[in-house]
PDB file of N, CA and C in Angstrom:
ATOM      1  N   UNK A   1     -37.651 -27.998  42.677  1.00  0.00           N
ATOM      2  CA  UNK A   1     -36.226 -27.737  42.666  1.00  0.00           C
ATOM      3  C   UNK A   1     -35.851 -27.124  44.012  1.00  0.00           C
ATOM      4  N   UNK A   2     -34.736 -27.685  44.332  1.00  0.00           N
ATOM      5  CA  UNK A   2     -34.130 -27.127  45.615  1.00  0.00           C
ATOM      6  C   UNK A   2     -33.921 -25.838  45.973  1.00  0.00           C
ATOM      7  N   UNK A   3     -33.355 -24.937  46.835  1.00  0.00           N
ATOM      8  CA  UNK A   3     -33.155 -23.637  46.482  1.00  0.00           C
ATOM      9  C   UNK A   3     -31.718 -23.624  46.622  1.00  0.00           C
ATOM     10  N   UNK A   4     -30.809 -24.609  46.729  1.00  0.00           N
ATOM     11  CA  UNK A   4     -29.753 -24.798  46.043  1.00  0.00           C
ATOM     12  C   UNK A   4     -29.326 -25.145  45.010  1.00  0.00           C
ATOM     13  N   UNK A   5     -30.688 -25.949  44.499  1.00  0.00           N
ATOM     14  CA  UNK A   5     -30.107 -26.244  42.886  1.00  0.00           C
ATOM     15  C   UNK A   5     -30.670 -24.782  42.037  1.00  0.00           C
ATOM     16  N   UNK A   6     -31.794 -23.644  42.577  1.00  0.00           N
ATOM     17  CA  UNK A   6     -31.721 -23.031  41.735  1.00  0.00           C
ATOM     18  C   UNK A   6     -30.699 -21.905  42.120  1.00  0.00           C
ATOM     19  N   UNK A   7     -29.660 -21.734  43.595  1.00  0.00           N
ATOM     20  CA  UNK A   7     -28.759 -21.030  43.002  1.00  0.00           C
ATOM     21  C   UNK A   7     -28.170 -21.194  41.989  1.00  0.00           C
ATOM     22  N   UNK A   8     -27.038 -22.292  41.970  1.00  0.00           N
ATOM     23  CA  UNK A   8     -26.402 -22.784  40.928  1.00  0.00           C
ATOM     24  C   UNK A   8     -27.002 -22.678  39.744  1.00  0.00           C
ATOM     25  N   UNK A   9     -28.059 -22.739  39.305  1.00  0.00           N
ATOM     26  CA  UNK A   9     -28.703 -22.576  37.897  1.00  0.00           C
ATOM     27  C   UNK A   9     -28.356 -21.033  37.744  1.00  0.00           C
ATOM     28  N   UNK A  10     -28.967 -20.281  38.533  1.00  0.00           N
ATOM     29  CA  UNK A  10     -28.323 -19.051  38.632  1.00  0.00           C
ATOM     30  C   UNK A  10     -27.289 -18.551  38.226  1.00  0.00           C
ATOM     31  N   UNK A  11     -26.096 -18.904  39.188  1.00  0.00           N
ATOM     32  CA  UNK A  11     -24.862 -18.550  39.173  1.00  0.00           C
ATOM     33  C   UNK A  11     -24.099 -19.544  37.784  1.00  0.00           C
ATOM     34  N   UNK A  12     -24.403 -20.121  36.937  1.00  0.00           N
ATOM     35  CA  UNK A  12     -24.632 -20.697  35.864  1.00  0.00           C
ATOM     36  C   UNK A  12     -24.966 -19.564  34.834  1.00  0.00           C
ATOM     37  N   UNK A  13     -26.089 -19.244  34.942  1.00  0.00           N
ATOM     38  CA  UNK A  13     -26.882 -18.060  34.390  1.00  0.00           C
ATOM     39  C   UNK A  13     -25.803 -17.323  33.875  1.00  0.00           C
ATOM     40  N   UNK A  14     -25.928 -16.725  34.944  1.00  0.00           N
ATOM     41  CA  UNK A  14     -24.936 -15.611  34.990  1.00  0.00           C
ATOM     42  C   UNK A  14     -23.391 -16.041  35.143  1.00  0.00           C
ATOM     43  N   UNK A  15     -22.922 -16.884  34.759  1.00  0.00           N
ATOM     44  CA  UNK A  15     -21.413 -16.870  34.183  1.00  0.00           C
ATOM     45  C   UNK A  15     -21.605 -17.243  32.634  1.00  0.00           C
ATOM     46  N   UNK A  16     -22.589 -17.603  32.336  1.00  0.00           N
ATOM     47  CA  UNK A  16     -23.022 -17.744  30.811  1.00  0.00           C
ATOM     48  C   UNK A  16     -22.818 -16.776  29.866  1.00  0.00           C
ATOM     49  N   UNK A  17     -23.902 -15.604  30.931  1.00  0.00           N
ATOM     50  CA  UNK A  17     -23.743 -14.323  30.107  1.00  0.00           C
ATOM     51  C   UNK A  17     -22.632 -13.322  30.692  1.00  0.00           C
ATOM     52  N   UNK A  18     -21.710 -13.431  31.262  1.00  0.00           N
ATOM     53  CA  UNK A  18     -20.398 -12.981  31.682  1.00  0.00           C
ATOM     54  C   UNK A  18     -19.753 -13.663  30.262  1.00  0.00           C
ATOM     55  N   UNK A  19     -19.467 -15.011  30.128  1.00  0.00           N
ATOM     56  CA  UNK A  19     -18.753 -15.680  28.589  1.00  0.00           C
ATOM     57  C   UNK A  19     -19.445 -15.455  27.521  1.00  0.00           C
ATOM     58  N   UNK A  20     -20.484 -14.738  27.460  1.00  0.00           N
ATOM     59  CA  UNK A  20     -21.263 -14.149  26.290  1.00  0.00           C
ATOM     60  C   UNK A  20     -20.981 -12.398  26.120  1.00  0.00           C
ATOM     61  N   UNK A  21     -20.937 -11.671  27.171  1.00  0.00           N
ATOM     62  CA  UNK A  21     -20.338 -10.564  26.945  1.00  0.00           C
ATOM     63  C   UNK A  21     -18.720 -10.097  26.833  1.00  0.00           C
ATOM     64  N   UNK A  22     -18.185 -11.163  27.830  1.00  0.00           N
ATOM     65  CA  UNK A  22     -16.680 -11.331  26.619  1.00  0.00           C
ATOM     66  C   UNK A  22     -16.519 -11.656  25.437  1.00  0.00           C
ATOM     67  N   UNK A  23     -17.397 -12.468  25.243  1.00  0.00           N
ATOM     68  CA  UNK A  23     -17.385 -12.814  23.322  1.00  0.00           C
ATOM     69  C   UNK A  23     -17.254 -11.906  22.842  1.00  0.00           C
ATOM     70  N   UNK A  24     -18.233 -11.095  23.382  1.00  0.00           N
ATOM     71  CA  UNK A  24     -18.669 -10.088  22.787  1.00  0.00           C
ATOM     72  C   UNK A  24     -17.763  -8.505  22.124  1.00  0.00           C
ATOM     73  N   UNK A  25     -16.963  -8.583  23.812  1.00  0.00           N
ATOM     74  CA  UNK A  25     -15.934  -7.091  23.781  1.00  0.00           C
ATOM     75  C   UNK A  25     -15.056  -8.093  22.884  1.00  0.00           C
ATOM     76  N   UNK A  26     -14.534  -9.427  23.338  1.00  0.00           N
ATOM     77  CA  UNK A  26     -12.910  -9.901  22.604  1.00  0.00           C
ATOM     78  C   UNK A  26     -13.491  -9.694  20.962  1.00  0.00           C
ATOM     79  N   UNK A  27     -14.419  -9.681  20.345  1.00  0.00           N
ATOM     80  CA  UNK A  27     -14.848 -10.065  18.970  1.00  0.00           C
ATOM     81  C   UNK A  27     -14.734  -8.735  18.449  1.00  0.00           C
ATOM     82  N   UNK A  28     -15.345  -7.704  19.034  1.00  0.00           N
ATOM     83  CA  UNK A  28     -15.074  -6.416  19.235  1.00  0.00           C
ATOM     84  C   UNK A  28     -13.625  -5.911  19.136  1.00  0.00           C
ATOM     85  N   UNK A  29     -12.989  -6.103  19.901  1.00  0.00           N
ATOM     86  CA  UNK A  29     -11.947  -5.700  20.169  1.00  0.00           C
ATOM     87  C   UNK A  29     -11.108  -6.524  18.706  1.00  0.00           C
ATOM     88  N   UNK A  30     -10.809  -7.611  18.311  1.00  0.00           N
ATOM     89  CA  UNK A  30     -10.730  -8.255  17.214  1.00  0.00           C
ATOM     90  C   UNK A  30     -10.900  -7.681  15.985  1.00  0.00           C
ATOM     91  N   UNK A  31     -11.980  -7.173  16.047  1.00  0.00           N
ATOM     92  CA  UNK A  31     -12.234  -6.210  14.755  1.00  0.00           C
ATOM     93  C   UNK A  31     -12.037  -5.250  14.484  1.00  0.00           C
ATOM     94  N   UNK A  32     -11.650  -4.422  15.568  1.00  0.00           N
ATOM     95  CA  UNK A  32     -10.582  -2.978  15.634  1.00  0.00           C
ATOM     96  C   UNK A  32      -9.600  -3.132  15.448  1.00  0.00           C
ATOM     97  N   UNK A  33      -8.890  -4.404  15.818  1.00  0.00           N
ATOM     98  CA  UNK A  33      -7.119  -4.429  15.628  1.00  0.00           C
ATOM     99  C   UNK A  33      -6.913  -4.333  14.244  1.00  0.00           C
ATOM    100  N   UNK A  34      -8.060  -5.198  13.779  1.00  0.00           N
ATOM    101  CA  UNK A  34      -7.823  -5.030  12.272  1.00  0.00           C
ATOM    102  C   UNK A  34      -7.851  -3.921  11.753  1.00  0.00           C
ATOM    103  N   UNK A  35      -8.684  -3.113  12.135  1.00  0.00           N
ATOM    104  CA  UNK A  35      -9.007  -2.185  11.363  1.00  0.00           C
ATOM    105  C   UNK A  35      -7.755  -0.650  12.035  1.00  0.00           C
ATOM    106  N   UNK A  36      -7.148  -1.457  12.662  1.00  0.00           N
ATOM    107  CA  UNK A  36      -5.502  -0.749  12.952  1.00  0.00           C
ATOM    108  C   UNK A  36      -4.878  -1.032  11.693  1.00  0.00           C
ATOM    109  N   UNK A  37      -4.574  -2.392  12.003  1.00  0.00           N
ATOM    110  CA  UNK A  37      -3.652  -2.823  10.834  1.00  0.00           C
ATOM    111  C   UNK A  37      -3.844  -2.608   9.347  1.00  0.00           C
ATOM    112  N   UNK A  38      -4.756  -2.631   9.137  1.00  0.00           N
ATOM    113  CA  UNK A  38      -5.402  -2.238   8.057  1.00  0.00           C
ATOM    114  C   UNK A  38      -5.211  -0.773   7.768  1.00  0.00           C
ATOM    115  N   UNK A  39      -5.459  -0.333   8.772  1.00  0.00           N
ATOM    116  CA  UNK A  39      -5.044   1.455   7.957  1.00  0.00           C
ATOM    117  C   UNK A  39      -3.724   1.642   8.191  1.00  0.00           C
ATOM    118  N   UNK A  40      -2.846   1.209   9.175  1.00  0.00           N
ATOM    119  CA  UNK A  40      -1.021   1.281   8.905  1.00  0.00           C
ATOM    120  C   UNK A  40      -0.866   0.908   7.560  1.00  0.00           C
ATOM    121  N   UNK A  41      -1.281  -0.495   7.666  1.00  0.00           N
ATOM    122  CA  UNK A  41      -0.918  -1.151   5.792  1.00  0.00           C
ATOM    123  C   UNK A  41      -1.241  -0.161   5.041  1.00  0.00           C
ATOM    124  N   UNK A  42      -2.087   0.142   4.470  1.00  0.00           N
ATOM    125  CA  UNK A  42      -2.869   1.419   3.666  1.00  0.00           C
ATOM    126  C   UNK A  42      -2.187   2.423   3.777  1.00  0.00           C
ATOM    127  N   UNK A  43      -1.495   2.791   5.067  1.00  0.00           N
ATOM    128  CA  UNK A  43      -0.733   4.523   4.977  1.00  0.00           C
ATOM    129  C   UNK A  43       0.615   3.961   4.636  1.00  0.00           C
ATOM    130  N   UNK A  44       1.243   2.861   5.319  1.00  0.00           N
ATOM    131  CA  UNK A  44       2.759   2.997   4.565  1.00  0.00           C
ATOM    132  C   UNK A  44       2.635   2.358   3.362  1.00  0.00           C
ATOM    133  N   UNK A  45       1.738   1.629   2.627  1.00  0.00           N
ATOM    134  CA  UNK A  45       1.946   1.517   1.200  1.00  0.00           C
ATOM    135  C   UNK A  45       1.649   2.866   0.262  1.00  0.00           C
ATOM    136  N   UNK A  46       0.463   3.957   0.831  1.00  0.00           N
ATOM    137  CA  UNK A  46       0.641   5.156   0.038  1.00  0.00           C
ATOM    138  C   UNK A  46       1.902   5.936   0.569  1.00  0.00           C
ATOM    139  N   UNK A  47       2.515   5.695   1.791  1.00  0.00           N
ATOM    140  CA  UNK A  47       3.615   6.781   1.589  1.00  0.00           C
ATOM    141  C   UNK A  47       5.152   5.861   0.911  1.00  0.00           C
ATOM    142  N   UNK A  48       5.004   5.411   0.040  1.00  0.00           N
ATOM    143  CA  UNK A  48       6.097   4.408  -0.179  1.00  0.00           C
ATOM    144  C   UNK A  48       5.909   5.521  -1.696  1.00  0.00           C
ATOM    145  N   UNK A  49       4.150   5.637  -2.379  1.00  0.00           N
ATOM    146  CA  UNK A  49       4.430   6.798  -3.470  1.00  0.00           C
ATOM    147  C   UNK A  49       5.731   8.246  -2.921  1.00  0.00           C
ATOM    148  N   UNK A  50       5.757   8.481  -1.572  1.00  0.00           N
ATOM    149  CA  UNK A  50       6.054   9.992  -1.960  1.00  0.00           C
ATOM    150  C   UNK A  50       7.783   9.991  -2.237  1.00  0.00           C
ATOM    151  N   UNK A  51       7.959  11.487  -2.294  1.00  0.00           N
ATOM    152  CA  UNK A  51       9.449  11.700  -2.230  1.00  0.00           C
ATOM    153  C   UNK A  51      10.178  10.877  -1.333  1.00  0.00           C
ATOM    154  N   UNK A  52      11.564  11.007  -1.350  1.00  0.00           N
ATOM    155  CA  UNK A  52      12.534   9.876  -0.451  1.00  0.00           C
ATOM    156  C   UNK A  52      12.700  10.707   0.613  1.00  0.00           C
ATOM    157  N   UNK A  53      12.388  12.050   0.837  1.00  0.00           N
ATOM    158  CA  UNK A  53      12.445  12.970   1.957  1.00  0.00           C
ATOM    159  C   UNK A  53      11.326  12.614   3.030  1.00  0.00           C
ATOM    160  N   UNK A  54      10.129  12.810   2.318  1.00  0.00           N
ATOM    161  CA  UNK A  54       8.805  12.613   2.853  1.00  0.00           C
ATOM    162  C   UNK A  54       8.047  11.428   2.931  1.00  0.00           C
ATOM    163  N   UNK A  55       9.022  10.430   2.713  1.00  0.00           N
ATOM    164  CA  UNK A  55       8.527   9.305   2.865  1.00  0.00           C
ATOM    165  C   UNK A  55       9.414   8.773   4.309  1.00  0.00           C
ATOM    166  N   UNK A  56      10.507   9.105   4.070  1.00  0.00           N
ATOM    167  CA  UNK A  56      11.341   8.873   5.491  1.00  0.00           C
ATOM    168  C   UNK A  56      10.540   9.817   6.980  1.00  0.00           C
ATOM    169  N   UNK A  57      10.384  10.824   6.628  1.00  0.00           N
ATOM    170  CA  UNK A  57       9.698  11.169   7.369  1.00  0.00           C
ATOM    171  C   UNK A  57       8.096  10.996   7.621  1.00  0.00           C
ATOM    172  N   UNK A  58       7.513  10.441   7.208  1.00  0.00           N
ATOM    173  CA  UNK A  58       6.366   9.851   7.058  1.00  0.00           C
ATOM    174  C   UNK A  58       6.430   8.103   7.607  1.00  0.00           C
ATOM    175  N   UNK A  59       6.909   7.581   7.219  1.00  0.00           N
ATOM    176  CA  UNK A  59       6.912   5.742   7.347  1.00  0.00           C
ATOM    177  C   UNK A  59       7.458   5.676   8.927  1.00  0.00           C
ATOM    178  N   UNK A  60       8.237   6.606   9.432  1.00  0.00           N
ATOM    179  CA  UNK A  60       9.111   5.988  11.042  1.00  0.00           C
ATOM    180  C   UNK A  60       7.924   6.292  11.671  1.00  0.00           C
ATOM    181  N   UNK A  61       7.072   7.594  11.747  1.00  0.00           N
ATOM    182  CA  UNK A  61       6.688   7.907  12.879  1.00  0.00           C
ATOM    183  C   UNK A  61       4.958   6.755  12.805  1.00  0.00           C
ATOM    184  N   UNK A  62       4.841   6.011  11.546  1.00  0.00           N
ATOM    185  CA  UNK A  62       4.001   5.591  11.118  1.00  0.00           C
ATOM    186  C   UNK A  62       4.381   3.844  11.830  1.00  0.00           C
ATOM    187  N   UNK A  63       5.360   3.888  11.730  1.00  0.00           N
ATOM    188  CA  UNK A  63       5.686   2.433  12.073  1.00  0.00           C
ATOM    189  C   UNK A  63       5.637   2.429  13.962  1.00  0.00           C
ATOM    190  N   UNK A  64       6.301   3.648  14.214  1.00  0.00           N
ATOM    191  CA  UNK A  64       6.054   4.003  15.360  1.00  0.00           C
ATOM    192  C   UNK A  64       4.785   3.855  15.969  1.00  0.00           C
ATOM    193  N   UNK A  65       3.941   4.466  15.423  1.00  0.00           N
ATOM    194  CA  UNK A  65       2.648   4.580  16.505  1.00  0.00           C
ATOM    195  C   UNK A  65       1.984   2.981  15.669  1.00  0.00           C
ATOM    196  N   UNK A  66       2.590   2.701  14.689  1.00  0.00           N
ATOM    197  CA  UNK A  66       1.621   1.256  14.708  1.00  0.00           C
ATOM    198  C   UNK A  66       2.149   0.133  15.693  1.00  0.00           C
ATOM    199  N   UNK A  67       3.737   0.319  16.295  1.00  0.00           N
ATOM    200  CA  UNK A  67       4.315  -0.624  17.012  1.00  0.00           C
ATOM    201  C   UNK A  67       3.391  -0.295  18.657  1.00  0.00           C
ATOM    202  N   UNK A  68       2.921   1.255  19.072  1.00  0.00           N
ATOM    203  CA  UNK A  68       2.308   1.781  19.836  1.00  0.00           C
ATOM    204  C   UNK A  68       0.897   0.811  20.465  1.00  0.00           C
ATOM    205  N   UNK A  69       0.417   0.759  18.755  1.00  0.00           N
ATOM    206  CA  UNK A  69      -1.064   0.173  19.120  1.00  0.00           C
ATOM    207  C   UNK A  69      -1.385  -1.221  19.159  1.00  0.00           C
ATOM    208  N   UNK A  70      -0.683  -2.057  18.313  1.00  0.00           N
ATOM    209  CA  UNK A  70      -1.160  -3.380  18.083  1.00  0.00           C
ATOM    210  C   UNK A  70      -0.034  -4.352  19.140  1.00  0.00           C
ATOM    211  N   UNK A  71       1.143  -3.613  19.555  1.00  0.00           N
ATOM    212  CA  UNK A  71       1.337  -4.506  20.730  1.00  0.00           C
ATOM    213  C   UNK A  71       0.925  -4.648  22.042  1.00  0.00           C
ATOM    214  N   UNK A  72       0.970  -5.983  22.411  1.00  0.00           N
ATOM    215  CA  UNK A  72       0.280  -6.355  23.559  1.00  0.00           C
ATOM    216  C   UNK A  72       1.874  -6.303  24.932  1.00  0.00           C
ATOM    217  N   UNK A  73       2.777  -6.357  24.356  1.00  0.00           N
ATOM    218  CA  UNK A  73       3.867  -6.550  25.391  1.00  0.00           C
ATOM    219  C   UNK A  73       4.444  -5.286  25.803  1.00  0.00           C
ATOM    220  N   UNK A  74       4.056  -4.809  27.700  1.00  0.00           N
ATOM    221  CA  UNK A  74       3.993  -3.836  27.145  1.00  0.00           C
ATOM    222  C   UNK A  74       5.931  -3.009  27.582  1.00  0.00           C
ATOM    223  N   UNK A  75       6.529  -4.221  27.594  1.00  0.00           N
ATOM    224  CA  UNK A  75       8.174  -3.983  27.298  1.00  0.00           C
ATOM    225  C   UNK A  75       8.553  -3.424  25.495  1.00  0.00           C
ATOM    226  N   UNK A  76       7.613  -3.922  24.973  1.00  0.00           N
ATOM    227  CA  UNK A  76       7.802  -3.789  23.204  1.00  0.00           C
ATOM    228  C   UNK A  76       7.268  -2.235  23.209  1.00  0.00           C
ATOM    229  N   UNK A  77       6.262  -2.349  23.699  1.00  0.00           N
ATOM    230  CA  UNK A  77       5.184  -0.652  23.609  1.00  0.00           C
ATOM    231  C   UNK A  77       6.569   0.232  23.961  1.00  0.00           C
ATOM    232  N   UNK A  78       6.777   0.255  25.529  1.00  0.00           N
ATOM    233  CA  UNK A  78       7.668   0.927  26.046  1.00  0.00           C
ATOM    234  C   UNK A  78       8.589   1.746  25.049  1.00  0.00           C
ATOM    235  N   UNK A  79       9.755   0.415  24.349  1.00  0.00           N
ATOM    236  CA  UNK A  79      10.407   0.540  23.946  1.00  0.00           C
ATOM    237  C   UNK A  79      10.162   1.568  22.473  1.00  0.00           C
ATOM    238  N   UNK A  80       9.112   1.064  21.714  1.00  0.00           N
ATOM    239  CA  UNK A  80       8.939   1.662  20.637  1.00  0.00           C
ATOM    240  C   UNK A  80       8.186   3.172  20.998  1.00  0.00           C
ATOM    241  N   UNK A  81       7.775   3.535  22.180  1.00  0.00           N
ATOM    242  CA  UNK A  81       7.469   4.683  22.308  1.00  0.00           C
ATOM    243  C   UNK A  81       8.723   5.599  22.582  1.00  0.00           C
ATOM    244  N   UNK A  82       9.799   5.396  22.861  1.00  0.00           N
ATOM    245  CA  UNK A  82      11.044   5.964  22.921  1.00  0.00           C
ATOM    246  C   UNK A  82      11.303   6.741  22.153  1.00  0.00           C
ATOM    247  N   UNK A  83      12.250   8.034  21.564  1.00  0.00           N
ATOM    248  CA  UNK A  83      12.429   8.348  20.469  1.00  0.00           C
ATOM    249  C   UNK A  83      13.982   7.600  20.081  1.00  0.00           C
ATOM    250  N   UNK A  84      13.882   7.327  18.609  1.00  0.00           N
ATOM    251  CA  UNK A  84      14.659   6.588  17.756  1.00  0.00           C
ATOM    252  C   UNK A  84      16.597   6.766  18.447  1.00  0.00           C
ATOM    253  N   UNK A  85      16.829   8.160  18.233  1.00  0.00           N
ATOM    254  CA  UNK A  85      18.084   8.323  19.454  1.00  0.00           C
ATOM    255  C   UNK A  85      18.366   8.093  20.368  1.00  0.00           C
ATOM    256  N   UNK A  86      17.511   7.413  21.184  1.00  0.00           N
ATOM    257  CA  UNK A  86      17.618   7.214  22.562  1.00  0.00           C
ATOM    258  C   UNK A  86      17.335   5.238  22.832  1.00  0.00           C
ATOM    259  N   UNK A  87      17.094   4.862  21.558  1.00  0.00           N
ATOM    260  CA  UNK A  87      16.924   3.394  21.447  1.00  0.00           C
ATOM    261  C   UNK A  87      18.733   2.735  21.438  1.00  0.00           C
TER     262      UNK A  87
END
């Protein structure tokens, strides 16, 4: 083999496992979002039990920091990090 064909095998190599360790974080990362969404779902369906006081105050700041985490745009983030008066 040439010692140009075994760069390229190389540099092959190693973009292989560059698209194997992104698999890796994106699959990763994939399975945390869920497990965002998954506990928002879970907290505003138990605070939907409480009082109409403490549920209002409970569900905004809940919707809030879930609009915080699971968006990717970060004009949407921005915005929902604002406080509610100032929207």
């Amino acid at each position: 083999m040439k010692q140009s064909d075994t760069a390229v095998v190389l540099l092959v190599n190693d973009r292989l496992m560059s698209i194997d360790t992104f698999k890796g974080v994106a699959g990763a990362a994939a399975k945390r979002l869920k497990q965002f969404k998954d506990f928002f779902a879970d907290a505003e369906h138990r605070a939907r039990d409480l009082r109409d006081e403490q549920r209002e105050r409970t569900i905004g700041p809940l919707r809030l920091a879930h609009a915080l985490i699971v968006s990717t745009d970060v004009l949407e983030r921005f915005d929902a990090r604002r406080v509610p008066e100032k929207r």
